[in-house]
N, C-alpha and C. Protein backbone atom coordinates (compact mmCIF):
# COMPACT_ATOMS: atom_id res chain seq x y z
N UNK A 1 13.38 1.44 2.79
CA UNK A 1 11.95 1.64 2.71
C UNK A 1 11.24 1.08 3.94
N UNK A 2 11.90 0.03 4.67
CA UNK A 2 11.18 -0.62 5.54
C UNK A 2 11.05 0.55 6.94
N UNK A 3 12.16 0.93 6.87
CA UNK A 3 12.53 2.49 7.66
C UNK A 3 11.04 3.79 7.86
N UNK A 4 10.60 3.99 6.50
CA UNK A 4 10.04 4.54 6.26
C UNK A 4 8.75 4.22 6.51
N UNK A 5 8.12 2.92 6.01
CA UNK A 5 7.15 2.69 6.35
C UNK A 5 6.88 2.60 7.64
N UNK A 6 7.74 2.21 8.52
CA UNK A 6 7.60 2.35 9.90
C UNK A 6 7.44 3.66 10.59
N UNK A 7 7.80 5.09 9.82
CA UNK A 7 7.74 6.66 10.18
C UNK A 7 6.43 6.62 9.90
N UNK A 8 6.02 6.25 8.54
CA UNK A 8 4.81 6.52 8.46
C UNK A 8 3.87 6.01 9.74
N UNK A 9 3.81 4.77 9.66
CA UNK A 9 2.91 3.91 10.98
C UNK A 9 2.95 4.66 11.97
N UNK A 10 4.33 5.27 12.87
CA UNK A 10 4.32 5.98 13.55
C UNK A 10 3.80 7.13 13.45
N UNK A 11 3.32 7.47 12.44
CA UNK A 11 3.00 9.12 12.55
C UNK A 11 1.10 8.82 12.67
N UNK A 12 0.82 7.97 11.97
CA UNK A 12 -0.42 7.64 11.62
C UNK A 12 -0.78 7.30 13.03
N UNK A 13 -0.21 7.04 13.92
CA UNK A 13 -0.45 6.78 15.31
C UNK A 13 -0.19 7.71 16.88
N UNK A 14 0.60 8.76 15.99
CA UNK A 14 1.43 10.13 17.08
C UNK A 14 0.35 10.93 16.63
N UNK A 15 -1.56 11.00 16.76
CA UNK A 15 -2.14 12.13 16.82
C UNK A 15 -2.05 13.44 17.56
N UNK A 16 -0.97 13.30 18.56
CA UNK A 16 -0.75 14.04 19.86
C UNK A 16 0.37 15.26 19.22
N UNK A 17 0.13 16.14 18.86
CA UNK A 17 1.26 17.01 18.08
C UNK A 17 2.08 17.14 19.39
N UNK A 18 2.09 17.05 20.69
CA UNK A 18 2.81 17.24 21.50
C UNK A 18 4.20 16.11 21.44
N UNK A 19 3.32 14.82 21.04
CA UNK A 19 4.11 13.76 21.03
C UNK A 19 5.63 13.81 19.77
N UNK A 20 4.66 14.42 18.49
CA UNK A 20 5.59 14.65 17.31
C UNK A 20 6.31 15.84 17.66
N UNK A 21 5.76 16.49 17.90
CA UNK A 21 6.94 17.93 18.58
C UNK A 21 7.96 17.46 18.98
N UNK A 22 8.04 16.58 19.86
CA UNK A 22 8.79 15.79 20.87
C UNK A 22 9.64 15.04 19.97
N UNK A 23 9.07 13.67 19.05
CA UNK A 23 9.78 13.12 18.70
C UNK A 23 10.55 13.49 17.40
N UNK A 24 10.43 14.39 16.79
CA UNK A 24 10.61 15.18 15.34
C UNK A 24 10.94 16.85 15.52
N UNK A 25 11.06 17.13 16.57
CA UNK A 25 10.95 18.68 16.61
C UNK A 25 10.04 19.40 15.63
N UNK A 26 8.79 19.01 15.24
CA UNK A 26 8.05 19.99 14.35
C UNK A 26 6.86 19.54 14.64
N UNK A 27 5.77 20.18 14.28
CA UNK A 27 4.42 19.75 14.13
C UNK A 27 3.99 18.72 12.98
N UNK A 28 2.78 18.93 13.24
CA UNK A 28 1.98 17.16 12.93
C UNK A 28 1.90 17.70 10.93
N UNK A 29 1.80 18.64 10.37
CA UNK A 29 1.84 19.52 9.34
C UNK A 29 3.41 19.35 8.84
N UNK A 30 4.03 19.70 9.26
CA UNK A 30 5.22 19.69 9.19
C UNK A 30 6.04 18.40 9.19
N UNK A 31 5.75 17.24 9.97
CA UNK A 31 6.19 16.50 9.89
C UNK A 31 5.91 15.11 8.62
N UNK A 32 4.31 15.31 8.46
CA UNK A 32 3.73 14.84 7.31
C UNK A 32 3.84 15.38 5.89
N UNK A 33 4.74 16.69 5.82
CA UNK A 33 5.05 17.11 4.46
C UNK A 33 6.65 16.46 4.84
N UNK A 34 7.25 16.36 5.83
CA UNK A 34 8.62 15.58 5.55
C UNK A 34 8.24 14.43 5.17
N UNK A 35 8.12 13.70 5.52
CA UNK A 35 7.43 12.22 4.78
C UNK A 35 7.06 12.05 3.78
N UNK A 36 6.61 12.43 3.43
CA UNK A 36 5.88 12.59 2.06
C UNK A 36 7.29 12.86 0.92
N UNK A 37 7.63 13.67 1.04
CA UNK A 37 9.32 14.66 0.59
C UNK A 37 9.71 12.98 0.48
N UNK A 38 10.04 12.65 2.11
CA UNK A 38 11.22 11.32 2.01
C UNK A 38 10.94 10.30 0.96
N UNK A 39 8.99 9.67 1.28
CA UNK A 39 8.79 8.92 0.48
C UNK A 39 9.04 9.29 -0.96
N UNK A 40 8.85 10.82 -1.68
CA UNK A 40 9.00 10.91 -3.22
C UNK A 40 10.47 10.91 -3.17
N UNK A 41 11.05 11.02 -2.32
CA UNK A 41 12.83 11.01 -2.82
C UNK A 41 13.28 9.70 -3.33
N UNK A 42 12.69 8.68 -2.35
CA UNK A 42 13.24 7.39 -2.41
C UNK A 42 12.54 6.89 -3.65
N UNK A 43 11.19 7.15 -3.96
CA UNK A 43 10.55 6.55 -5.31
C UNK A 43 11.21 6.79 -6.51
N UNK A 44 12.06 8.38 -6.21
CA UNK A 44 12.48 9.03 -8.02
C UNK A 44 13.49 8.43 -7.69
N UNK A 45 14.45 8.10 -6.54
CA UNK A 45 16.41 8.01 -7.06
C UNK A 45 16.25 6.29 -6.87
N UNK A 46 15.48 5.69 -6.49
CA UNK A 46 15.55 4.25 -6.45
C UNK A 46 16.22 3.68 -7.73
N UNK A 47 17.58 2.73 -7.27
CA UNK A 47 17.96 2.42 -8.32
C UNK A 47 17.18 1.32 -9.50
N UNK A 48 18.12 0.78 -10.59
CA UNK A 48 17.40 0.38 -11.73
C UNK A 48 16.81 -1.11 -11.39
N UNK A 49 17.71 -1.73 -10.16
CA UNK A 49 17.04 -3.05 -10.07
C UNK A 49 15.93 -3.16 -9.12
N UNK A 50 15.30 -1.77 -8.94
CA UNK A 50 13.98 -1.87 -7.51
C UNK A 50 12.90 -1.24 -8.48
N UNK A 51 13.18 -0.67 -10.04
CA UNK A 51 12.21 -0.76 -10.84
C UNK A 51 11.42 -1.59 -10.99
N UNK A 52 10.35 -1.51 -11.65
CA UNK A 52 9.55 -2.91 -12.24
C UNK A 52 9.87 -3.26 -13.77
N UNK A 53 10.11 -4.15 -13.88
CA UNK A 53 10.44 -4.80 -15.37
C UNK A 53 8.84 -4.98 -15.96
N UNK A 54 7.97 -5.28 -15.78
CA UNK A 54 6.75 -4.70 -16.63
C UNK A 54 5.79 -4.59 -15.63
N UNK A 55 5.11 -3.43 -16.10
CA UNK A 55 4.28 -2.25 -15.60
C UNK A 55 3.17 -2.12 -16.37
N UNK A 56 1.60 -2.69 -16.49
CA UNK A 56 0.50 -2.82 -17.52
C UNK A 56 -0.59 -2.33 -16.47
N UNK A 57 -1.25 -1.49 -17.18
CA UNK A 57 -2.77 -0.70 -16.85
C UNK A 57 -3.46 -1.38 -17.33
N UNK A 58 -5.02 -1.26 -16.57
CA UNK A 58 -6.01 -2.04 -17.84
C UNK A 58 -6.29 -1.27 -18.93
N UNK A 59 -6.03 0.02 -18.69
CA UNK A 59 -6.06 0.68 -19.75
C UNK A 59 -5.40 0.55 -21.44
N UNK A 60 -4.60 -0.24 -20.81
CA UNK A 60 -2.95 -0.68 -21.87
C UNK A 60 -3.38 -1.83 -22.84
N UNK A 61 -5.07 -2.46 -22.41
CA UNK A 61 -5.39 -3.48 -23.05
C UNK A 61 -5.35 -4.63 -22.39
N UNK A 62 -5.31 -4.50 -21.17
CA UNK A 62 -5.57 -5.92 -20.40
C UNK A 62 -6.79 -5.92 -20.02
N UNK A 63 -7.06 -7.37 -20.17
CA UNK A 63 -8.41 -7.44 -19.62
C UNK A 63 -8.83 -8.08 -17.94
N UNK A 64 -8.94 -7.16 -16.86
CA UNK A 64 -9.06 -7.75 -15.81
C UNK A 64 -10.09 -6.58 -15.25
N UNK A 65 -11.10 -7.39 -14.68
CA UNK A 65 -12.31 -7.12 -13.81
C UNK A 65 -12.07 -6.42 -12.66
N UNK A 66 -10.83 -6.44 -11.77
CA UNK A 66 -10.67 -5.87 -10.91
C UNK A 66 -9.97 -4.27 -11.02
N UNK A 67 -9.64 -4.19 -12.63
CA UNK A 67 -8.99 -2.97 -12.71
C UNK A 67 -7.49 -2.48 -11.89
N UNK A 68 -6.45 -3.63 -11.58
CA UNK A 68 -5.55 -3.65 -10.81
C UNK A 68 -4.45 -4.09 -11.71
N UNK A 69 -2.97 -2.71 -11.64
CA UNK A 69 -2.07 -2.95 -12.72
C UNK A 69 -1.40 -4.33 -12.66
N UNK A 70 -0.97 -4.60 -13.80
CA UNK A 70 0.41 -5.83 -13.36
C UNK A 70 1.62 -5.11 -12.99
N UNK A 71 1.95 -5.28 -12.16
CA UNK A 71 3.47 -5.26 -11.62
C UNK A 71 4.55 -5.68 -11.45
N UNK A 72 5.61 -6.20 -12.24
CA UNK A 72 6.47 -7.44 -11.58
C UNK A 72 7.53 -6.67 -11.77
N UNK A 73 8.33 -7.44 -10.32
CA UNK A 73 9.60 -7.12 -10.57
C UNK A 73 10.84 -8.07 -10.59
N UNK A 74 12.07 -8.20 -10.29
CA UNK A 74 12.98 -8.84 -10.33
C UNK A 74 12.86 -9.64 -9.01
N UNK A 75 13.12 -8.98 -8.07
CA UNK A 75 13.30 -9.91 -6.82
C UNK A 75 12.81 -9.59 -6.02
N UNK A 76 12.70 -9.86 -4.39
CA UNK A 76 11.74 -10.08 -3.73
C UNK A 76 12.36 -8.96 -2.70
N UNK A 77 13.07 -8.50 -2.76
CA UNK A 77 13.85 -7.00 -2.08
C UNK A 77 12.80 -5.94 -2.99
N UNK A 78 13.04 -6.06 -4.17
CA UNK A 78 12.42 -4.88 -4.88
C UNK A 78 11.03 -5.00 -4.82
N UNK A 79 10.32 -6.07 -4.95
CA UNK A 79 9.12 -6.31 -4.58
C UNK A 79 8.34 -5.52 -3.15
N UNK A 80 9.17 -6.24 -2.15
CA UNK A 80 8.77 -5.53 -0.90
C UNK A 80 9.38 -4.39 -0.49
N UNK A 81 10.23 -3.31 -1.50
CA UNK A 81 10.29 -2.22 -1.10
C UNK A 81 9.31 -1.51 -1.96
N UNK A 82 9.07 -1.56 -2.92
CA UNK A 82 7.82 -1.12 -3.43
C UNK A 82 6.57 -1.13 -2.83
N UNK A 83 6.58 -2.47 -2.34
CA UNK A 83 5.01 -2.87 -1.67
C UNK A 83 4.66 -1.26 -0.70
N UNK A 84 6.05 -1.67 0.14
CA UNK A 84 6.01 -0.45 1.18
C UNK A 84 5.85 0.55 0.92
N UNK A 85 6.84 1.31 0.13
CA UNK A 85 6.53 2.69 -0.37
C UNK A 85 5.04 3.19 -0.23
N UNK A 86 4.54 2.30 -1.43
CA UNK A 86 2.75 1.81 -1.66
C UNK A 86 1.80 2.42 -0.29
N UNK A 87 2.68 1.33 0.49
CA UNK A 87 1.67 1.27 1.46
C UNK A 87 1.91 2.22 2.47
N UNK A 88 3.27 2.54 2.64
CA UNK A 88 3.26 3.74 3.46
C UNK A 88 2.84 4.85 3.31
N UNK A 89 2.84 5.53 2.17
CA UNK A 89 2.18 6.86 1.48
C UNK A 89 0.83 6.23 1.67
N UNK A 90 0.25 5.67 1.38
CA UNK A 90 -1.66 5.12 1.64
C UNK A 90 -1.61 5.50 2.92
N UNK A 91 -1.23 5.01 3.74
CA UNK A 91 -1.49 5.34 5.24
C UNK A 91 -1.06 7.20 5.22
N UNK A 92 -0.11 7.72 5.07
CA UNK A 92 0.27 9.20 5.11
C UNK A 92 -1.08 10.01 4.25
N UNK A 93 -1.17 9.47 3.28
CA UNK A 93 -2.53 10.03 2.62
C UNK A 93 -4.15 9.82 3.06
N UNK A 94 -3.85 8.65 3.72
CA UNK A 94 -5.06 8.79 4.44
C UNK A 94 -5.46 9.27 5.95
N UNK A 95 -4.36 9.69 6.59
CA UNK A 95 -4.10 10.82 7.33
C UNK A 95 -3.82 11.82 7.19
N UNK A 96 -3.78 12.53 6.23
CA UNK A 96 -3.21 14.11 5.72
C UNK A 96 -4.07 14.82 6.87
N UNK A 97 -3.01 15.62 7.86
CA UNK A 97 -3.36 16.19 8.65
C UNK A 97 -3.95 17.12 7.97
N UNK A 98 -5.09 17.81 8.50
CA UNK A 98 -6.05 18.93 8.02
C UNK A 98 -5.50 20.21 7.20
N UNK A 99 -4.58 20.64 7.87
CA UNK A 99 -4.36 21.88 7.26
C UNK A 99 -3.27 21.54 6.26
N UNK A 100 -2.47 20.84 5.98
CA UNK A 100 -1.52 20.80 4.90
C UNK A 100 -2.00 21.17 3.80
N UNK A 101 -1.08 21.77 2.53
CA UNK A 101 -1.22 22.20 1.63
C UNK A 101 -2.11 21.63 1.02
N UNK A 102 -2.89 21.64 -0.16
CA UNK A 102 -3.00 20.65 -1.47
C UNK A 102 -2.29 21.09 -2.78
N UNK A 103 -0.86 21.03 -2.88
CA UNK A 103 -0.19 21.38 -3.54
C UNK A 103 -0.06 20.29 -4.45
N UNK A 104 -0.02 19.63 -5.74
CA UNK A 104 -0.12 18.12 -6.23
C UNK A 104 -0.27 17.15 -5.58
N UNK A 105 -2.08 18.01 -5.61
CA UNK A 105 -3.04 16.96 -5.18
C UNK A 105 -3.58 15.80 -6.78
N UNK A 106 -2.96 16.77 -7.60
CA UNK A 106 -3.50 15.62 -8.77
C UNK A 106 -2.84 15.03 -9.60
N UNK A 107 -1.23 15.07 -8.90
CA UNK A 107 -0.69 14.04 -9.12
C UNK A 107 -1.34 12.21 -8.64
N UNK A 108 -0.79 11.66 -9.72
CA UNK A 108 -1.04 10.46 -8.70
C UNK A 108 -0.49 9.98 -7.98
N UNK A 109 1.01 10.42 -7.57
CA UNK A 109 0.86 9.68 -6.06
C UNK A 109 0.58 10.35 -4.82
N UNK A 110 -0.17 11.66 -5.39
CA UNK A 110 -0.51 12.17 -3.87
C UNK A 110 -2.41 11.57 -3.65
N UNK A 111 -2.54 10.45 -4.65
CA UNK A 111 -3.81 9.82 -4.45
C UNK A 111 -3.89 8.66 -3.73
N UNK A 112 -4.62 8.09 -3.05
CA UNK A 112 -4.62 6.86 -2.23
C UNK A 112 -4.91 5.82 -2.86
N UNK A 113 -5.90 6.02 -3.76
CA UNK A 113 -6.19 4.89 -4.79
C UNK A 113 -5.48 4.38 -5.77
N UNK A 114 -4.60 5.06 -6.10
CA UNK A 114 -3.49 5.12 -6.90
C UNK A 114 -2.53 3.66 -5.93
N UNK A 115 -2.06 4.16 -4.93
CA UNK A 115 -1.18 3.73 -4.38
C UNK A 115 -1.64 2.13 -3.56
N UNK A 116 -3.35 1.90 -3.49
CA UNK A 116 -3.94 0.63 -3.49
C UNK A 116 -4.20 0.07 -4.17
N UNK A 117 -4.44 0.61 -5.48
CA UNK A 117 -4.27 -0.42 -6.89
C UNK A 117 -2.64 -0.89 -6.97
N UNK A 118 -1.90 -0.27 -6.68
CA UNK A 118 -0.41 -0.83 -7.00
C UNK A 118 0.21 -2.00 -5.89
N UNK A 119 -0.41 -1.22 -4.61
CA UNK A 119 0.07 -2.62 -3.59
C UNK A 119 -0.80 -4.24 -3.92
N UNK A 120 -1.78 -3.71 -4.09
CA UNK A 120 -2.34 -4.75 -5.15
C UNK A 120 -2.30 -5.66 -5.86
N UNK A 121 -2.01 -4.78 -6.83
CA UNK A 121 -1.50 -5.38 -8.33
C UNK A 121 -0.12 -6.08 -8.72
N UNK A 122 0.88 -5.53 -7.58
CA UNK A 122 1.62 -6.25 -6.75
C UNK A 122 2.02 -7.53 -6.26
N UNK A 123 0.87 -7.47 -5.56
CA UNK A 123 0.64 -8.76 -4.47
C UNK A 123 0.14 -9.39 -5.64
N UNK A 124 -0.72 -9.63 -6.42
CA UNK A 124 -1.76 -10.58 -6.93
C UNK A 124 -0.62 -11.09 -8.22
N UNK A 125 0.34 -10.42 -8.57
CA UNK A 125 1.24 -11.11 -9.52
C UNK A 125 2.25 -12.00 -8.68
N UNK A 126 2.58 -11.83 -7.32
CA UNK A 126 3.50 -12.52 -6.90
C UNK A 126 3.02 -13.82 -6.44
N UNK A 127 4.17 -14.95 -7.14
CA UNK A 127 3.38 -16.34 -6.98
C UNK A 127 4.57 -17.01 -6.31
N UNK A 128 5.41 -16.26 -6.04
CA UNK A 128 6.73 -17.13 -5.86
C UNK A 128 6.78 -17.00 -3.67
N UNK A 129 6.86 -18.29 -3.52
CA UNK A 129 7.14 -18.58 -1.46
C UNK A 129 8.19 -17.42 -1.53
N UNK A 130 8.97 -17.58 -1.90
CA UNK A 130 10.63 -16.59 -1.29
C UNK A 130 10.56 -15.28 -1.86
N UNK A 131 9.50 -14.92 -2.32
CA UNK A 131 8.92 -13.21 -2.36
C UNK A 131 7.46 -12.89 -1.67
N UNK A 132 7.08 -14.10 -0.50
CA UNK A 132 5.79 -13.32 0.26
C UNK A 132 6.68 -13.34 1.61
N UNK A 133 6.31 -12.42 2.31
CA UNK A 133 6.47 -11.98 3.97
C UNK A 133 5.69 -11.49 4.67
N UNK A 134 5.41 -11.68 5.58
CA UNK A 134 4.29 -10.98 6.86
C UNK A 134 3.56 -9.77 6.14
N UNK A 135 5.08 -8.55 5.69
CA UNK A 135 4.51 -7.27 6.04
C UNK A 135 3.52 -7.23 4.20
N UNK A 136 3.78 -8.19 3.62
CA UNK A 136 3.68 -7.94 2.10
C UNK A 136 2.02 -8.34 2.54
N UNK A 137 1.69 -9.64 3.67
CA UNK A 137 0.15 -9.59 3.44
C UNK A 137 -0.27 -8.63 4.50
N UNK A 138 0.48 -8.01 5.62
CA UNK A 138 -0.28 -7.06 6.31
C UNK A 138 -0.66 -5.51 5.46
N UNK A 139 0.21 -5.42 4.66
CA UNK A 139 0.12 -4.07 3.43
C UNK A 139 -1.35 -4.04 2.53
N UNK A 140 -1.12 -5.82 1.91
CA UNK A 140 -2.20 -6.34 1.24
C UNK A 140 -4.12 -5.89 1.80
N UNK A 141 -3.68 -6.44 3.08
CA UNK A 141 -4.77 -6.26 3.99
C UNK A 141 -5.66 -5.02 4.56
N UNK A 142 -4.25 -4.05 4.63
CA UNK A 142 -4.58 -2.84 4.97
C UNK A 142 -5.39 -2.47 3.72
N UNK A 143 -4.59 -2.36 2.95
CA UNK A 143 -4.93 -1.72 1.42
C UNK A 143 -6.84 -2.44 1.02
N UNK A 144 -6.65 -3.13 0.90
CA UNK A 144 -7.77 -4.69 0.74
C UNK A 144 -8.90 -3.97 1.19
N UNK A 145 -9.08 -3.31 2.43
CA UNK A 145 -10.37 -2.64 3.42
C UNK A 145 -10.55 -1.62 2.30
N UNK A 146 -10.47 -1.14 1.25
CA UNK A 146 -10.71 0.15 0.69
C UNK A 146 -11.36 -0.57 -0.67
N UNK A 147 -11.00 -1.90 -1.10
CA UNK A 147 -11.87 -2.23 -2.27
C UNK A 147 -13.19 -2.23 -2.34
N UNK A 148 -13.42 -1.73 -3.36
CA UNK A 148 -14.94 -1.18 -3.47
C UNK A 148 -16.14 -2.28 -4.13
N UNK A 149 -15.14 -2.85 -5.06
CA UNK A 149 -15.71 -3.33 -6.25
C UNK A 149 -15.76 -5.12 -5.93
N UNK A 150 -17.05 -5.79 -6.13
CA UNK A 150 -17.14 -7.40 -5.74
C UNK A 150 -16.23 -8.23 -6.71
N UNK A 151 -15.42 -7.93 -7.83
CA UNK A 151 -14.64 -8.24 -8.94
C UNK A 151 -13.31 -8.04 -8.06
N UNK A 152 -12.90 -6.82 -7.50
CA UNK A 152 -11.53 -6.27 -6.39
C UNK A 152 -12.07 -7.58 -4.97
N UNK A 153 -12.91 -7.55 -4.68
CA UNK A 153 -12.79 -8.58 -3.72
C UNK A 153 -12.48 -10.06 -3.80
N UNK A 154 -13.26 -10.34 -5.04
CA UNK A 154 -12.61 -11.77 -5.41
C UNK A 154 -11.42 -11.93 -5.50
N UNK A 155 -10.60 -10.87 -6.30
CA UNK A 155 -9.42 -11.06 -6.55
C UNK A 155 -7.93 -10.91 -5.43
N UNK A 156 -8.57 -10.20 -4.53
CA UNK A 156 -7.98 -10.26 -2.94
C UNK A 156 -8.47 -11.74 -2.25
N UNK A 157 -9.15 -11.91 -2.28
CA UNK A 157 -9.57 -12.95 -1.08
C UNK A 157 -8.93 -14.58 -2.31
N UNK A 158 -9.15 -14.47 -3.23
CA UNK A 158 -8.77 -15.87 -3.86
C UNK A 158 -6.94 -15.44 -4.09
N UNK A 159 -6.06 -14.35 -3.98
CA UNK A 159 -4.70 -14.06 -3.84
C UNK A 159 -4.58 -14.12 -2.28
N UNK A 160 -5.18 -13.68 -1.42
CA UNK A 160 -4.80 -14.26 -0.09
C UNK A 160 -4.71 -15.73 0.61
N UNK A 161 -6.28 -16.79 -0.33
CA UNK A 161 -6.23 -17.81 0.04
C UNK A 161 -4.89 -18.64 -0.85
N UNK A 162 -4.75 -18.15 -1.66
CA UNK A 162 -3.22 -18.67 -2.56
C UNK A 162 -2.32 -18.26 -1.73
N UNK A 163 -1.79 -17.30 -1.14
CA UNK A 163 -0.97 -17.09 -0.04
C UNK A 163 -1.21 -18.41 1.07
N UNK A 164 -1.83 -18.19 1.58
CA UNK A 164 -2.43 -19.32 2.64
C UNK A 164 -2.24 -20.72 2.26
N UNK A 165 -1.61 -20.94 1.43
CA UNK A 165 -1.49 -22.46 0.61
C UNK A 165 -0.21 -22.58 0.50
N UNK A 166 0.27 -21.59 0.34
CA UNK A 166 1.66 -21.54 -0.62
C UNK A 166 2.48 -21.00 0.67
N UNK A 167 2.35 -20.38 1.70
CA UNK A 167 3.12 -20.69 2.93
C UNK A 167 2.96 -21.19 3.73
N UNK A 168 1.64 -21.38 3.86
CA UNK A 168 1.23 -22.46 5.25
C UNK A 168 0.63 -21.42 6.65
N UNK A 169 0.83 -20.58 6.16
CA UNK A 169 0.46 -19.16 7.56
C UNK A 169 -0.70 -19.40 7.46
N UNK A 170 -1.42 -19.01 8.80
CA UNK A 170 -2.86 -19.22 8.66
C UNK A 170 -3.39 -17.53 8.78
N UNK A 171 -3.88 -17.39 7.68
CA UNK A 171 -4.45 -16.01 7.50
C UNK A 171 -5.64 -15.99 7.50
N UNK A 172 -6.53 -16.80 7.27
CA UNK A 172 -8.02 -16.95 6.94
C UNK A 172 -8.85 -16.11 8.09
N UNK A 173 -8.43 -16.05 9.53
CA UNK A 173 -9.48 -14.93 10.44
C UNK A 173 -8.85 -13.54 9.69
N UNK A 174 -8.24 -13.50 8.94
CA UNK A 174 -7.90 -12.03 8.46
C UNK A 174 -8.90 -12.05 7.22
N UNK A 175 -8.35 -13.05 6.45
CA UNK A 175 -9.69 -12.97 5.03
C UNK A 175 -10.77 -12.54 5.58
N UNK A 176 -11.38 -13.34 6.74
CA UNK A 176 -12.80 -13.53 7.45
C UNK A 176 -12.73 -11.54 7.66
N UNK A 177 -11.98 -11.29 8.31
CA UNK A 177 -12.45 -9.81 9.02
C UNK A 177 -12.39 -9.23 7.70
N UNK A 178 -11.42 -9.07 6.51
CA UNK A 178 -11.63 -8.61 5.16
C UNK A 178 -12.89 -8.33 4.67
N UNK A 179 -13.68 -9.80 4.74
CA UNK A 179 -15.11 -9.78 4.53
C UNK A 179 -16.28 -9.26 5.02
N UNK A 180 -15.68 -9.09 6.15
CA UNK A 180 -16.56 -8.16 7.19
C UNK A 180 -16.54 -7.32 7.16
N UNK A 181 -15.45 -6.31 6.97
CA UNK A 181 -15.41 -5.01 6.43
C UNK A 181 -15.81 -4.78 5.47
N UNK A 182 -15.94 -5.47 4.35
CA UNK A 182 -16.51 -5.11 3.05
C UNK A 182 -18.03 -4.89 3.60
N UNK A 183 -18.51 -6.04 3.94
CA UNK A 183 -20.06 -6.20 4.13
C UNK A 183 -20.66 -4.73 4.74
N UNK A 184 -19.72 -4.76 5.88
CA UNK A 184 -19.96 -2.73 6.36
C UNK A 184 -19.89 -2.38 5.49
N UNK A 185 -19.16 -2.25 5.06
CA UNK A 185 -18.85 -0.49 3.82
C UNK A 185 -19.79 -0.47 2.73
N UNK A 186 -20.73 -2.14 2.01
CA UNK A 186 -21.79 -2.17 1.58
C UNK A 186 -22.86 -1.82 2.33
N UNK A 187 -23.03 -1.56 3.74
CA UNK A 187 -24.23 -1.38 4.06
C UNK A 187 -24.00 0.20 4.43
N UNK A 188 -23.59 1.14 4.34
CA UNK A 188 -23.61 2.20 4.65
C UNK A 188 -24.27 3.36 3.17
């Protein structure tokens, strides 16, 4: 998955169809319905220990303000290949080159929000040092710029400053720009 998320990044960054021609032999259309393909391959055949052992909606009767599932899984491999998945399709979906199909568009994972509530919901259950890594709060972060809701922000910024405690990384100019982005996206 880590593989993947990195195609994605790259593609989200190869606007130049000359460039993807080049590096993929196909166009920018073409190359973003392979991806997409790769990412649902790896989500359905993933074996049983990169599942999640419990999986709760708020819908399911939980009560949380931010509206963000619980997620947990076994270990910290399955954790951060999930994260990725997550986060790589978010980035592919929020580039969907123009002309591609909308062929299950209403599935949910061809939704973005879908796939930021889960990197999420994710992150905010994991409490354990030897299941956080770089890319788990750069995913976090990415994802994080799209919360809408002042309930979704608390609950990012008080799970990041728990990160920030619990490894010692200093993330806080990232919280800080977090906040700043929100404040834009309220004033528009």
């Amino acid at each position: 998955m880590v593989g993947l998320c990195v195609e994605a990044a790259i593609f989200i960054q190869g606007d130049d169809d000359r460039w993807l021609q080049h590096r993929y032999g196909l166009n920018c259309v073409e190359v973003w319905k392979m991806l997409v393909r790769k990412f649902a391959h790896w989500y359905k055949r993933r074996s049983q220990t990169f599942q999640p052992i419990i999986e709760l909606y708020p819908k399911d009767g939980i009560l949380a303000d931010d509206e963000y599932p619980t997620i947990i899984f076994t270990s910290g491999a399955a954790l951060l290949a999930n994260q990725l998945y997550h986060t790589g399709m978010f980035l592919l979906l929020q580039n969907k080159p123009r002309f591609a199909d909308k062929s299950n568009q209403k599935l949910p994972d061809m939704s973005t929000l879908w796939h930021s509530h889960r990197v999420c919901g994710i992150a905010i259950q994991n409490d354990r040092l030897d299941c956080w890594d770089p890319c788990l709060v750069a995913s976090l972060l990415v994802v994080g710029r799209t919360a809408t809701h002042a309930s979704q922000h608390d609950t990012l910024t008080q799970t990041l400053e728990f990160v920030q405690r619990l490894t010692g990384w200093v993330i806080d100019p990232y919280i800080q720009q977090l906040r700043v982005d929100w404040r834009l996206a309220d004033g528009w």
